[in-house]
Structures are given as C-alpha cells and as structure tokens.
C-alpha atoms as a PDB file:
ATOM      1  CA  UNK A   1     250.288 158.140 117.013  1.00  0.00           C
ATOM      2  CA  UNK A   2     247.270 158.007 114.774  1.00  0.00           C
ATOM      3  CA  UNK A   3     247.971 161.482 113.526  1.00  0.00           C
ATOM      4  CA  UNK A   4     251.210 159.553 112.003  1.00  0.00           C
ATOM      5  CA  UNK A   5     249.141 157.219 109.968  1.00  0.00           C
ATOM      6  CA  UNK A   6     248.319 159.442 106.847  1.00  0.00           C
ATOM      7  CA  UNK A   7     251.869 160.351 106.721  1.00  0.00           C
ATOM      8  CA  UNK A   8     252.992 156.767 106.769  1.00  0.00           C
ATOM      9  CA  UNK A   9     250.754 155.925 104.296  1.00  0.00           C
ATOM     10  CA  UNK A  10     251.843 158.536 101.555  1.00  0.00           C
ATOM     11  CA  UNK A  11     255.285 157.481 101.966  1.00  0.00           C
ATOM     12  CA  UNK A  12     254.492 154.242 101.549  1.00  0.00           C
ATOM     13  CA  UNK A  13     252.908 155.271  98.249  1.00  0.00           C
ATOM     14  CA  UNK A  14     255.656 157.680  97.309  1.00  0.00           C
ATOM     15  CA  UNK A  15     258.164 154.765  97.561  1.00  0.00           C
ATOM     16  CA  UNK A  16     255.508 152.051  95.594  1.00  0.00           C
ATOM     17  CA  UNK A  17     255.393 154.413  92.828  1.00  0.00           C
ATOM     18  CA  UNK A  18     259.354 155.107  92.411  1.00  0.00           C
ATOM     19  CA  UNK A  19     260.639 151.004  92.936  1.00  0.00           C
ATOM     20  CA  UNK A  20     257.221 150.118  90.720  1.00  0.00           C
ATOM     21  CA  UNK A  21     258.750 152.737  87.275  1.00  0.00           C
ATOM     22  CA  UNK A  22     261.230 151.607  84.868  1.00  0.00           C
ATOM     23  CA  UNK A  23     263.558 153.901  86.494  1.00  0.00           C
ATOM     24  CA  UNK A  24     262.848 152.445  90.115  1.00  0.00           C
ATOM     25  CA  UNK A  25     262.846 149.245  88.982  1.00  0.00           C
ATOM     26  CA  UNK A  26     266.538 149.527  87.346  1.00  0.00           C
ATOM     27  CA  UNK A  27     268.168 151.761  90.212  1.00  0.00           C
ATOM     28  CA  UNK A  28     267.035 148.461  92.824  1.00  0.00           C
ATOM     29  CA  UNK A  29     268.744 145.927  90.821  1.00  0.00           C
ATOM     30  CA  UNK A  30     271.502 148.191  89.868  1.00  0.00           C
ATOM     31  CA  UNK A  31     272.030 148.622  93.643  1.00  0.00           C
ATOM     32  CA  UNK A  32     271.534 144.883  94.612  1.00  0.00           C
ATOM     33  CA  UNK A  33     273.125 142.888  92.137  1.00  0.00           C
ATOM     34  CA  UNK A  34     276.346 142.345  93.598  1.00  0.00           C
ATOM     35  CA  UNK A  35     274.751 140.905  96.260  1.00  0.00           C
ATOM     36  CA  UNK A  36     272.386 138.826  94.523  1.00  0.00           C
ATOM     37  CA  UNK A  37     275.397 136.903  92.347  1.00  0.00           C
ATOM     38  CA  UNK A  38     277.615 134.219  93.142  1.00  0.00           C
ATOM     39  CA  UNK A  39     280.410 134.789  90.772  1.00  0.00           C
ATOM     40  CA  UNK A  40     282.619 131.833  90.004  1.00  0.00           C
ATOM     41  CA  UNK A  41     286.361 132.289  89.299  1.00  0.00           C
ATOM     42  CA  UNK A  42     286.605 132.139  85.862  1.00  0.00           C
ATOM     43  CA  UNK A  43     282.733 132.926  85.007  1.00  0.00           C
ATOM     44  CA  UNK A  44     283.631 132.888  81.065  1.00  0.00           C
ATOM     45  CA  UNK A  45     284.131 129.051  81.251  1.00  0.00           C
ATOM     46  CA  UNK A  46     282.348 128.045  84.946  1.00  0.00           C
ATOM     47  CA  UNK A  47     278.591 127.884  85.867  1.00  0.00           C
ATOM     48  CA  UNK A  48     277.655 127.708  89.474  1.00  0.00           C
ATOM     49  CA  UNK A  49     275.811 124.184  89.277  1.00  0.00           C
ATOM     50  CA  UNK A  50     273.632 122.108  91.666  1.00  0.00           C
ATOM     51  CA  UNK A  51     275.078 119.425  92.762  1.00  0.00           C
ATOM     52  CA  UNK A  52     273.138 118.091  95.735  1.00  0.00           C
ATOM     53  CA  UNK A  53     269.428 118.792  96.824  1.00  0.00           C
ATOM     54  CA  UNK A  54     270.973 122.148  98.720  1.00  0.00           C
ATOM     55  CA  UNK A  55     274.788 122.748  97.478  1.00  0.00           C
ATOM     56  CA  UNK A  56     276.096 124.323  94.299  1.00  0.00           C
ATOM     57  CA  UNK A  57     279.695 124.508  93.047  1.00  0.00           C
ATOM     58  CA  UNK A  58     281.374 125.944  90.286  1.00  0.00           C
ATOM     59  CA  UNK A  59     282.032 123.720  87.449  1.00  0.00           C
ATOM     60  CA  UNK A  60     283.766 123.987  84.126  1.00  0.00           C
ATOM     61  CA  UNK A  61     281.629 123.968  81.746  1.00  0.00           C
ATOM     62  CA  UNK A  62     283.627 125.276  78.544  1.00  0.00           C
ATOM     63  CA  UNK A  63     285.810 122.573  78.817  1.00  0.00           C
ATOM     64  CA  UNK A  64     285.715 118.907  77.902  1.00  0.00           C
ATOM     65  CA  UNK A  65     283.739 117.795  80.966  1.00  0.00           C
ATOM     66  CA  UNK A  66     281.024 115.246  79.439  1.00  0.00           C
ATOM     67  CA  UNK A  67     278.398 115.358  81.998  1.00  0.00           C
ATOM     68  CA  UNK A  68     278.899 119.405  82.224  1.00  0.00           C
ATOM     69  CA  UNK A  69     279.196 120.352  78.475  1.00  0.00           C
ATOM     70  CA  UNK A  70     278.095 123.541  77.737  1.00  0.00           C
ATOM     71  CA  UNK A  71     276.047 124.177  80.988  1.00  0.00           C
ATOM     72  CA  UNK A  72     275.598 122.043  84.312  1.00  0.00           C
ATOM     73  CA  UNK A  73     274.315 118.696  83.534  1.00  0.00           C
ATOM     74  CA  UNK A  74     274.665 119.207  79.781  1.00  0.00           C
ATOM     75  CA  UNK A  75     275.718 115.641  79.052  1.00  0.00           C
ATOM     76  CA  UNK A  76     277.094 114.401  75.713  1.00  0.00           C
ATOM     77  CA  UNK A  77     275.583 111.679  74.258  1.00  0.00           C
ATOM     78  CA  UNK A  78     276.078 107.960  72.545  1.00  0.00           C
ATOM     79  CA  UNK A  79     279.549 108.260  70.300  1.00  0.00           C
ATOM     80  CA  UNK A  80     279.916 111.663  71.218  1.00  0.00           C
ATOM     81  CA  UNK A  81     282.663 113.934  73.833  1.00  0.00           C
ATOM     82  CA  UNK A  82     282.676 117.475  75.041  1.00  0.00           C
ATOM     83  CA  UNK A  83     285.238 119.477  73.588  1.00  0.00           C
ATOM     84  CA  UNK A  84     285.359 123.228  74.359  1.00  0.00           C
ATOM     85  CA  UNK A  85     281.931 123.212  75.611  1.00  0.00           C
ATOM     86  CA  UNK A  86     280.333 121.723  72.702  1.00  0.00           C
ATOM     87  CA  UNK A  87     279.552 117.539  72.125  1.00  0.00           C
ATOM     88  CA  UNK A  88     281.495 116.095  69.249  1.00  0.00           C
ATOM     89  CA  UNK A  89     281.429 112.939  67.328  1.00  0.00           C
ATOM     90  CA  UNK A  90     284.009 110.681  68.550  1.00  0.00           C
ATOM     91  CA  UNK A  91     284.975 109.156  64.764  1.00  0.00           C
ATOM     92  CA  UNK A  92     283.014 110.837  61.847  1.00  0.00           C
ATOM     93  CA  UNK A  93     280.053 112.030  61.355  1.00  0.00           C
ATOM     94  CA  UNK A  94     277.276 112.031  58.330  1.00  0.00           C
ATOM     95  CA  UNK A  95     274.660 114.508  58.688  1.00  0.00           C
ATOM     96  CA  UNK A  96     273.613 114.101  61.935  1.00  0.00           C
ATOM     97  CA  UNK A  97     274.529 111.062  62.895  1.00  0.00           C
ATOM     98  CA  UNK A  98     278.198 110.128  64.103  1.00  0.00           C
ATOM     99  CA  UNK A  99     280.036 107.041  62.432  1.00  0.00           C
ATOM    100  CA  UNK A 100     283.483 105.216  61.482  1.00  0.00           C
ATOM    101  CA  UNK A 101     283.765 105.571  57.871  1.00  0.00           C
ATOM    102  CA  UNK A 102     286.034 102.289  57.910  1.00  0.00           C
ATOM    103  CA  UNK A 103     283.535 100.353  58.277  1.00  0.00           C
ATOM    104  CA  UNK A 104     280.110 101.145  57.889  1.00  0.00           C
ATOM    105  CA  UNK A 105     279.083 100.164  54.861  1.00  0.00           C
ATOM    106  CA  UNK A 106     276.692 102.966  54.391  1.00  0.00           C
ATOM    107  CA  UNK A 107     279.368 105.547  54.298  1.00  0.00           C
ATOM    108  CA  UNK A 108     282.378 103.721  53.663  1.00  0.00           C
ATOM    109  CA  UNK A 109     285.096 105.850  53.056  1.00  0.00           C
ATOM    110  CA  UNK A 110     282.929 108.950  52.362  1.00  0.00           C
ATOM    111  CA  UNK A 111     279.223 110.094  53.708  1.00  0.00           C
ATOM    112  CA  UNK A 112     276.948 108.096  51.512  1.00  0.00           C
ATOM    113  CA  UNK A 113     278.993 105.864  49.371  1.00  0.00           C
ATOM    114  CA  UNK A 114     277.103 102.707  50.122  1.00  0.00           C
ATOM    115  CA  UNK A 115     278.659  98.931  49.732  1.00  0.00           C
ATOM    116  CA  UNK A 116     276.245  97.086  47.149  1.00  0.00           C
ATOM    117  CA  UNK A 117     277.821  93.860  49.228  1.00  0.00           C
ATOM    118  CA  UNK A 118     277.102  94.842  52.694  1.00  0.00           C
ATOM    119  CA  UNK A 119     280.941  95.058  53.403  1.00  0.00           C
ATOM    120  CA  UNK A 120     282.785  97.629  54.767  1.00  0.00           C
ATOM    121  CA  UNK A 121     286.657  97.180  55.533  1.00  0.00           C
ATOM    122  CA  UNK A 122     289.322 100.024  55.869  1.00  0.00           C
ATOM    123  CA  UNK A 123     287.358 102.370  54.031  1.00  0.00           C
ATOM    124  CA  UNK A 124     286.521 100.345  50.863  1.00  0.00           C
ATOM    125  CA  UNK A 125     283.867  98.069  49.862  1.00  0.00           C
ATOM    126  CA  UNK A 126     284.705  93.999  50.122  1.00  0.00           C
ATOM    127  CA  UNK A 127     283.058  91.405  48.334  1.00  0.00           C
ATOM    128  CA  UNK A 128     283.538  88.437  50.882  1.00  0.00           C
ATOM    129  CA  UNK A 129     283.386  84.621  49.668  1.00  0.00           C
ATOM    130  CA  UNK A 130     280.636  83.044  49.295  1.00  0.00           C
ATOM    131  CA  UNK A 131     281.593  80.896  52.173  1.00  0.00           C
ATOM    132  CA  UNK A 132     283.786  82.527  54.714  1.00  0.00           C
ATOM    133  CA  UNK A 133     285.920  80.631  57.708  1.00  0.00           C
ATOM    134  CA  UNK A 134     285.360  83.527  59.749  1.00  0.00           C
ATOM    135  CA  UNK A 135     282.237  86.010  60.124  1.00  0.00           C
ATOM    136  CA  UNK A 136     283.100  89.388  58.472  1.00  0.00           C
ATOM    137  CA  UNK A 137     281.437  92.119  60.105  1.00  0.00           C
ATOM    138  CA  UNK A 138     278.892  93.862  57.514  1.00  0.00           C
ATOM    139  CA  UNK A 139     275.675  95.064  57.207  1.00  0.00           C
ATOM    140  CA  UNK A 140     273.260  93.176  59.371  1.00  0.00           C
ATOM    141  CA  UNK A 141     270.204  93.679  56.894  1.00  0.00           C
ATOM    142  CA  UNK A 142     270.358  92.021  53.970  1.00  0.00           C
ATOM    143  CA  UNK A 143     267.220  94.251  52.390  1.00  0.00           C
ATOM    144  CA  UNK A 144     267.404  97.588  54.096  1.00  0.00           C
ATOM    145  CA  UNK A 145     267.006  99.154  51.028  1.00  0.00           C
ATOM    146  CA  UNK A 146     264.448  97.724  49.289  1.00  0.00           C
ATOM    147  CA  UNK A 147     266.322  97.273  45.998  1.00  0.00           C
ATOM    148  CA  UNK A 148     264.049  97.208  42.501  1.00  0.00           C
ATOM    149  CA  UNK A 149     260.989  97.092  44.935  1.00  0.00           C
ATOM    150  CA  UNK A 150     261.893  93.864  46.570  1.00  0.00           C
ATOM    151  CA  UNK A 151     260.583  93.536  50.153  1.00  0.00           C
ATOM    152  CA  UNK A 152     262.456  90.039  50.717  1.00  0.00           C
ATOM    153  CA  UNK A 153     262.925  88.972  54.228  1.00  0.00           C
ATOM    154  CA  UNK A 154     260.379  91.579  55.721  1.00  0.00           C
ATOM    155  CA  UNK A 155     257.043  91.112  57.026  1.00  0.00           C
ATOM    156  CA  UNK A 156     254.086  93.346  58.527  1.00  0.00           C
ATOM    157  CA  UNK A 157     252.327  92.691  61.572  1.00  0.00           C
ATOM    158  CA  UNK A 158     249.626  94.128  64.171  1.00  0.00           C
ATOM    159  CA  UNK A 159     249.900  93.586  67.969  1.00  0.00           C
ATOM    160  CA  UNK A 160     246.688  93.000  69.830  1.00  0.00           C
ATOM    161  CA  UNK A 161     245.271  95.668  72.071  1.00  0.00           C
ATOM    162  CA  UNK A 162     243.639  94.976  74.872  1.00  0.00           C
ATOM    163  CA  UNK A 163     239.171  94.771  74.451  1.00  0.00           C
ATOM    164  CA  UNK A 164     238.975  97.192  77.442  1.00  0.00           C
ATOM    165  CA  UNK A 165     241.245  99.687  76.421  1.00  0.00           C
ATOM    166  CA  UNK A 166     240.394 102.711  76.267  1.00  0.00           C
ATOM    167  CA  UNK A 167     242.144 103.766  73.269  1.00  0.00           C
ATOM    168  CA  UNK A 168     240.601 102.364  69.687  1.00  0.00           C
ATOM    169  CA  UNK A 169     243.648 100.564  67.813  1.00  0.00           C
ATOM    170  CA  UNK A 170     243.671 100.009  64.164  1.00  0.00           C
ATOM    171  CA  UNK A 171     246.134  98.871  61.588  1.00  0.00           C
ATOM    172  CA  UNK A 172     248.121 100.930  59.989  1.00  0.00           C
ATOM    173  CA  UNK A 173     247.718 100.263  56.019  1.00  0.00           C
ATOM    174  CA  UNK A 174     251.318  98.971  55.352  1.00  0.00           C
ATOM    175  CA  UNK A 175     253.083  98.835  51.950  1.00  0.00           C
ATOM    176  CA  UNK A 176     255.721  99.114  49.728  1.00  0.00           C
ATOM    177  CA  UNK A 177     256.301 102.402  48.057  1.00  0.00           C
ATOM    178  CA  UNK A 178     257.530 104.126  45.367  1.00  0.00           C
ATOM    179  CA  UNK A 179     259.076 106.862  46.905  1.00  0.00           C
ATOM    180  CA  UNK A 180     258.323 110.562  45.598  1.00  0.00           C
ATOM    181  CA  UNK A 181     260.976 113.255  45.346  1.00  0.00           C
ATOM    182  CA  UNK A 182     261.068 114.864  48.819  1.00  0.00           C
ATOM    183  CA  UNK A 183     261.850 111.574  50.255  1.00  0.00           C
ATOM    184  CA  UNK A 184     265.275 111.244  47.967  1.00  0.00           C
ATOM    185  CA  UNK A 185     265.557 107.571  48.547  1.00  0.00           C
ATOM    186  CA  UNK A 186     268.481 106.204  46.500  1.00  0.00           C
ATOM    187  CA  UNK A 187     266.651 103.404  45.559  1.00  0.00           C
ATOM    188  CA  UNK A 188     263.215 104.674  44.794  1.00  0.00           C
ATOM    189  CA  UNK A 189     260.960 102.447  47.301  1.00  0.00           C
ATOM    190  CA  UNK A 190     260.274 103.306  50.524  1.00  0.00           C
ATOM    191  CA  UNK A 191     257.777 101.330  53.752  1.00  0.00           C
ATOM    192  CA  UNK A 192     254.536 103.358  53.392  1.00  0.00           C
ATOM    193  CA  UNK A 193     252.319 103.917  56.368  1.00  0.00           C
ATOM    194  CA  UNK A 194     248.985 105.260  55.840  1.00  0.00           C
ATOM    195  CA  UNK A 195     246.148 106.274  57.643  1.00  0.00           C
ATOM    196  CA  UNK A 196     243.375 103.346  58.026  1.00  0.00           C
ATOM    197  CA  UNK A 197     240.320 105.835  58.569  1.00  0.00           C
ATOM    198  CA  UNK A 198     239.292 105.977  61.888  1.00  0.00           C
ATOM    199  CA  UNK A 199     236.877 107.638  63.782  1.00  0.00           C
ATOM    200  CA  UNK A 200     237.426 107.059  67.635  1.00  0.00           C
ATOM    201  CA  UNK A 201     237.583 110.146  69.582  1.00  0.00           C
ATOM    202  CA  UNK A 202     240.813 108.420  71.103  1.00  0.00           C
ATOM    203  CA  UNK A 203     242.158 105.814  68.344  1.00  0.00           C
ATOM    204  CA  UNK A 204     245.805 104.416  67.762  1.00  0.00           C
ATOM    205  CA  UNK A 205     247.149 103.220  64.861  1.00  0.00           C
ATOM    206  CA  UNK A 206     250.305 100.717  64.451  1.00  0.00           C
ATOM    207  CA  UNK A 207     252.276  97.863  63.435  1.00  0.00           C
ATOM    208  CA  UNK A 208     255.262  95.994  63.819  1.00  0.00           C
ATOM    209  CA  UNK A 209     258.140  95.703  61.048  1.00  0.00           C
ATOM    210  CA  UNK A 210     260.069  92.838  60.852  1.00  0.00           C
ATOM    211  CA  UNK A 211     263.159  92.132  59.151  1.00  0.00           C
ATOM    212  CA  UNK A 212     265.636  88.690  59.462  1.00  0.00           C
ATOM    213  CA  UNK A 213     269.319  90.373  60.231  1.00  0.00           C
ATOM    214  CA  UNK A 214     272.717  88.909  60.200  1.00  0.00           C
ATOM    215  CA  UNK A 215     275.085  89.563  62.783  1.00  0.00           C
ATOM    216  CA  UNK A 216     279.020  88.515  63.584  1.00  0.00           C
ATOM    217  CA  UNK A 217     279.206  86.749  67.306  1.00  0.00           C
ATOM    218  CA  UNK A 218     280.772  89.157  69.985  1.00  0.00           C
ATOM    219  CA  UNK A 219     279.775  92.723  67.408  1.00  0.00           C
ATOM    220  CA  UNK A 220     278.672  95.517  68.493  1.00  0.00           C
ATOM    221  CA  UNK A 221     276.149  97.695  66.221  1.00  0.00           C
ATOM    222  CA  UNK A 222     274.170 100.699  65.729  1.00  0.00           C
ATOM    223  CA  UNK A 223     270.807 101.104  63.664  1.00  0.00           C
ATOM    224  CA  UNK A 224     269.805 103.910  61.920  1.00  0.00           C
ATOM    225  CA  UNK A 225     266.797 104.224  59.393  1.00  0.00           C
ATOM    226  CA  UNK A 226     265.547 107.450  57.469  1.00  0.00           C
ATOM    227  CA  UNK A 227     262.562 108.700  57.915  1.00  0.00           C
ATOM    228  CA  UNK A 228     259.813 111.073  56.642  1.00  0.00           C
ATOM    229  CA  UNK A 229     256.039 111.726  58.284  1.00  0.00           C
ATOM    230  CA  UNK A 230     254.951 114.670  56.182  1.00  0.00           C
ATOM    231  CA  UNK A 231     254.364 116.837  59.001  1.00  0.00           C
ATOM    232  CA  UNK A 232     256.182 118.958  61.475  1.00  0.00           C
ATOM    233  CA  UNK A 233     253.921 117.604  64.353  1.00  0.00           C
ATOM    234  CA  UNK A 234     255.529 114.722  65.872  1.00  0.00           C
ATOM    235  CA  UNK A 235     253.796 114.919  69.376  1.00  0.00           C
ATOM    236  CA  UNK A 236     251.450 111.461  68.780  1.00  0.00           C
ATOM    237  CA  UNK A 237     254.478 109.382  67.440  1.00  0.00           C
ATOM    238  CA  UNK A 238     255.872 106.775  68.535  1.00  0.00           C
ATOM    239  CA  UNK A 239     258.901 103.825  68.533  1.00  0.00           C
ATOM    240  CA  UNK A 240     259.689 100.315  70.189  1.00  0.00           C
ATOM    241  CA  UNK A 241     262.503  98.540  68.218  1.00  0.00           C
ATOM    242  CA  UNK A 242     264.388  94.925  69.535  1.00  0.00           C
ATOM    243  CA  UNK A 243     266.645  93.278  68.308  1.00  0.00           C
ATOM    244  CA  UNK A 244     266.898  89.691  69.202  1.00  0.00           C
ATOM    245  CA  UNK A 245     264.356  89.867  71.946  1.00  0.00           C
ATOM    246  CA  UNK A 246     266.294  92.761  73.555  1.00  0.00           C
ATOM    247  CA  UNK A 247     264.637  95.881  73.363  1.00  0.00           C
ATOM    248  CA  UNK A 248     267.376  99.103  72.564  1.00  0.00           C
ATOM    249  CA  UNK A 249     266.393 102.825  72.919  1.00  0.00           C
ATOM    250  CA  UNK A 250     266.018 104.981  69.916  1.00  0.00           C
ATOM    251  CA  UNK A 251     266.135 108.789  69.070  1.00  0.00           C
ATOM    252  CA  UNK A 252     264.721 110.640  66.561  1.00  0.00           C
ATOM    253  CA  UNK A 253     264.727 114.183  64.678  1.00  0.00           C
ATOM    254  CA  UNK A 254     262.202 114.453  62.459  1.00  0.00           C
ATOM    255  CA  UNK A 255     264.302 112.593  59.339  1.00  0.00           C
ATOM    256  CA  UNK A 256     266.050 109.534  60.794  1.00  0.00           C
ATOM    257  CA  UNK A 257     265.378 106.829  63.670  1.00  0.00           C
ATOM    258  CA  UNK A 258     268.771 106.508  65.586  1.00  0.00           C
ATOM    259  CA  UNK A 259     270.227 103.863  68.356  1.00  0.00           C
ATOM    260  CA  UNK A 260     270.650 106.153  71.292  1.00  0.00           C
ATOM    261  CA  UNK A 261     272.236 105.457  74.739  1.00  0.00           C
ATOM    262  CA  UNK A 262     274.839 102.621  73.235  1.00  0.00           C
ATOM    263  CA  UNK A 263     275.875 100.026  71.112  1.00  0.00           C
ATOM    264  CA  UNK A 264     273.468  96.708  70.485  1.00  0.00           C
ATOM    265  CA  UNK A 265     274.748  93.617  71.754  1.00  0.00           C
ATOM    266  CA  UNK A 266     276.683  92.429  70.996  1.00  0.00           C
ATOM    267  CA  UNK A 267     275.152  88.507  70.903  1.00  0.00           C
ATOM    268  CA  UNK A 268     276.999  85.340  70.886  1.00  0.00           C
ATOM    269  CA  UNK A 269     276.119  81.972  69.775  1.00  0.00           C
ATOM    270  CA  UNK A 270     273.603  80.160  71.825  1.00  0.00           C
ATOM    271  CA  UNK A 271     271.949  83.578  72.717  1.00  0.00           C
ATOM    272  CA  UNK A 272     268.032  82.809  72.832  1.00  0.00           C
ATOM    273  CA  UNK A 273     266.437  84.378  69.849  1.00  0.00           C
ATOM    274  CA  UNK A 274     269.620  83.474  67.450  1.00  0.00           C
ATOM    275  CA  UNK A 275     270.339  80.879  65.440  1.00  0.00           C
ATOM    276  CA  UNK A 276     273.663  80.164  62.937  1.00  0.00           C
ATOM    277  CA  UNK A 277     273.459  80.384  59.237  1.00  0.00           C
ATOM    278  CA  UNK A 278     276.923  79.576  56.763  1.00  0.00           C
ATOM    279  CA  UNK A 279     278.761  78.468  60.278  1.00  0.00           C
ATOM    280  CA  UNK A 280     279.639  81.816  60.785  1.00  0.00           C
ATOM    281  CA  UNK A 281     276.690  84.004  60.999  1.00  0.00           C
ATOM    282  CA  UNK A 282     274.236  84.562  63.527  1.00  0.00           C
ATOM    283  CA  UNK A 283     270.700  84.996  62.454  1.00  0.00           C
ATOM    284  CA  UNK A 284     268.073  87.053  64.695  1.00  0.00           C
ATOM    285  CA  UNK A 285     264.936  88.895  64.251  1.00  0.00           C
ATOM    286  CA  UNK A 286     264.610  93.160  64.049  1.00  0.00           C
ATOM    287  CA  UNK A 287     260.775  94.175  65.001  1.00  0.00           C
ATOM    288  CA  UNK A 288     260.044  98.148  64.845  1.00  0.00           C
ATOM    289  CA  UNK A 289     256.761  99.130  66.198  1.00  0.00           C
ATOM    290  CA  UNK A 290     255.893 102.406  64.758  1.00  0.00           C
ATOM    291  CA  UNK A 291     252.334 103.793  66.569  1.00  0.00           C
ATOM    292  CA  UNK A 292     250.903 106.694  66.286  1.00  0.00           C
ATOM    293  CA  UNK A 293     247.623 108.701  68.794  1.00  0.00           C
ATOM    294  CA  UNK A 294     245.759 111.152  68.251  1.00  0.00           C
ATOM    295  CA  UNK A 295     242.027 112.574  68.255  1.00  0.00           C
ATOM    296  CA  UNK A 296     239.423 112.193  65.781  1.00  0.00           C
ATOM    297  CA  UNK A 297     239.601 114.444  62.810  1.00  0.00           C
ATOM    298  CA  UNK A 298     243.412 114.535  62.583  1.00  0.00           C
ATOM    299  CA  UNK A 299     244.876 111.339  60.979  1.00  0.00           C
ATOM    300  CA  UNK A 300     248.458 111.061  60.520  1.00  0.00           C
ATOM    301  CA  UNK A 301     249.902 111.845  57.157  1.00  0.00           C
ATOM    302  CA  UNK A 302     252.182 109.256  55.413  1.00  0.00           C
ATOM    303  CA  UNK A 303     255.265 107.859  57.007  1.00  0.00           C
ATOM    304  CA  UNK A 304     257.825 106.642  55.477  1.00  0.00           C
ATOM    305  CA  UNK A 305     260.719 104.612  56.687  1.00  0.00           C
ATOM    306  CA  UNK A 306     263.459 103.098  54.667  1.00  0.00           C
ATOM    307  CA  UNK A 307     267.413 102.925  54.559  1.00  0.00           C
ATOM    308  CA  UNK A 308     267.681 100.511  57.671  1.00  0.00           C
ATOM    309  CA  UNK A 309     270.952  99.753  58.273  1.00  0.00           C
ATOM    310  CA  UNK A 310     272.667  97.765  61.229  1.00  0.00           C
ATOM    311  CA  UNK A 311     276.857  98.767  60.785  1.00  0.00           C
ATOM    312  CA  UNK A 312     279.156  97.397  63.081  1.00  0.00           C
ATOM    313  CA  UNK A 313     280.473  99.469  65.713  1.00  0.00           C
END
C-alpha cells in the first residue's frame, strides 16, 4: 500500500491543476449547472424567493405584485404600485416625487405652477374668502417660501445635549439666505445652515426649525422641502420632523426631504398640540431637526432648505 502513495499524490495534483485553470474551472460548472439551478416556470418574469427561514418559492416578480416588484421583497413604496416589475406613481409625479396635480398647490395643474394663495382645487388656483364656512384644504404653511426675504411665522432653536455625552454639540449658525444660482429657488431666499467652528474630535451640530401650519380637520398631507448640502457626502446627516407632536418618517435624495411610509394625520379638533383659528382651521406646530456628525477637520458645508410645503393628500 505505501508504494501507492506517490501515485495518489500526483493524481491528486494532476486533477488540482486541471479544475484550478480557466479551462478546468469552466468545464466543472459547465458540467454542474443544471444541477446547481432551481429553474422556475416562467424564469423571464419569476425569481425563486425566500419566503420562510428554510423554504423558497417562485414568485412573480415582473408583474404588479407590490411587495415582489422587480425582485423578491422589492416593495413599492408611499403613493407608489408595481406595474410590470417596476414601482409607479399612483397619480402624477414631479421630478421625483409623486403627487395629484388637482390639488397640490405646488404643482397645480402642471409640475411647478405654484398657487400664490395656497389653494389648489381641480387643477387651478382658488382664492378662498377671507372668511370661509368650511375649511378648504390648501397649503398648510403659510411661509414655505420665504417670499421677499420674509421669515414670518418661523423660528430657530437648539435642543440640549446631555453634559456627559460623549459627542460635543454646537449650534448650527442659522439664517436667512439669499439663495445663489445652483440652488434655483423661485423666490431667491433660502434657510442657511452653516458650520459653527468646532473642534471636538467627535462634535454634532443642529437645530430645530419651526414653522406655525394650518391644517383642514380629518386631511391627510404630505411634506416635501428642497434641499441642497453642497456635498455629495451625506453619511453624517441627519432628520427628525413632527408635526403636531407626532413624529412622521422622512426620505431623502440628496435634493429634497420627502414624507415617506404614509400620509400625516390627519388631526381633528381637540387633538393635543392643535388649536382653531377663523372657526375652520386647525393650527399646529412643524419642528425639523436637521443634525449633522462628523470628526474634527471636516465641517459640513452649507445646507440649505427651503420650498416647504404641506399639500393635502
């Protein structure tokens, strides 16, 4: 038997050498890839998906299934369906974010033909009376624009860290703007965030925005904002937004802050945090925190943040 050894061993290496080439390597998959696949039926529009900790099944995924849309557990989001494999808006949609053009009063009508009154109805701008027997669904910020370099009904604010925390936290230096040309605001003004100077290893900077909004009892409504940091690295940014005491998730790509995972609200009278103005209205307070981490050395550029807009849903 040991005599056997040497041989065994150069076949061993023979065989290394010829799986271990290009060649090799090609032949063994060639030979073993029918056995290595599951096909599915109809493999141009299923994907063999997980769907428990140890079974898969074949699923449709070039369909209109929403939580399989595209691939398995593709799922489409807020205002948005699967349709042939792909998520669509479910009304309109304005750059990247989807929309009913009869009513917001942002885009009413068309992408970016904005209601000077806040008033969206059937596609065309309203001018309500000054003192309406029923609430009119509008815009819910009355200054989301920042018109002629008004900041009316907003204020800036700072919440308090913690002493022991580890992380430093400064104030942003928060102000009014007039916007340069790669931020395109319509109206010229924009919320400026700037760097305060710090130099923590760790430090933080923030604030809080806060704007009064008016809403219609029993509406639904989505927020969007523009937005612009300067820089491609978003990593150390971050958002809280409420609305009325009820905190609402938000997504965002680089150029706009967007409600994501629903409508907001909607709130009816009595709600805590509300209150009625003109007998109609319901009056409640927005508050964005905008923060941002990082290490010493690398402040954050500018942000800038304006266009807020609350439409009804």
């Amino acid at each position: 038997m040991p005599q056997m050894y040497p041989a065994c061993i150069a076949t061993a290496n023979f065989y290394w050498v010829v799986v271990s080439s290009p060649l090799g390597v090609d032949a063994f998959y060639t030979a073993n890839k029918e056995r290595c696949v599951c096909p599915c039926p109809d493999p141009a529009n299923q994907q063999m998906c997980l769907v428990s900790n140890y079974g898969v099944e074949c699923r449709v995924v070039k369909g209109n299934d929403n939580n399989n849309c595209g691939g398995c557990n593709w799922k489409c989001g807020y205002k948005t369906h699967c349709s042939s494999g792909g998520c669509v808006c479910d009304d309109q949609k304005c750059g990247n974010t989807c929309l009913n053009l009869s009513n917001n009063p942002s885009n009413c009508g068309a992408c970016g033909n904005v209601c000077a009154s806040g008033f969206c109805y059937q596609g065309r701008c309203y001018e309500p009376p000054e003192e309406p027997d029923f609430c009119i669904p509008g815009e819910g910020f009355r200054n989301g624009r920042f018109l002629n370099g008004n900041k009316a009904d907003w204020s800036f604010s700072y919440p308090s860290v913690p002493v022991d925390s580890p992380i430093t936290a400064q104030r942003f230096n928060v102000s009014l703007a007039v916007s340069d040309p790669n931020h395109l605001a319509a109206d010229g003004y924009v919320i400026q965030l700037t760097d305060s100077g710090l130099s923590q290893i760790v430090q933080a900077e923030m604030a809080i925005l806060t704007a009064e909004v008016r809403l219609c009892p029993g509406v639904a409504y989505d927020f969007n904002a523009l937005l612009n940091t300067d820089s491609g690295d978003r990593a150390g940014m971050g958002y809280i937004a409420t609305l009325g005491g009820r905190a609402f998730k938000l997504t965002s790509d680089g150029s706009s802050l967007r409600s994501a995972g629903g409508a907001i609200g909607p709130f009816q009278v009595g709600d805590p945090g509300t209150y009625t103005v003109n007998k109609v209205y319901l009056a409640t307070q927005f508050n964005l925190t905008v923060v941002y981490v990082s290490l010493r050395g690398q402040p954050p550029k500018p942000i800038s943040l304006w266009g807020f807009s609350l439409a009804p849903v």
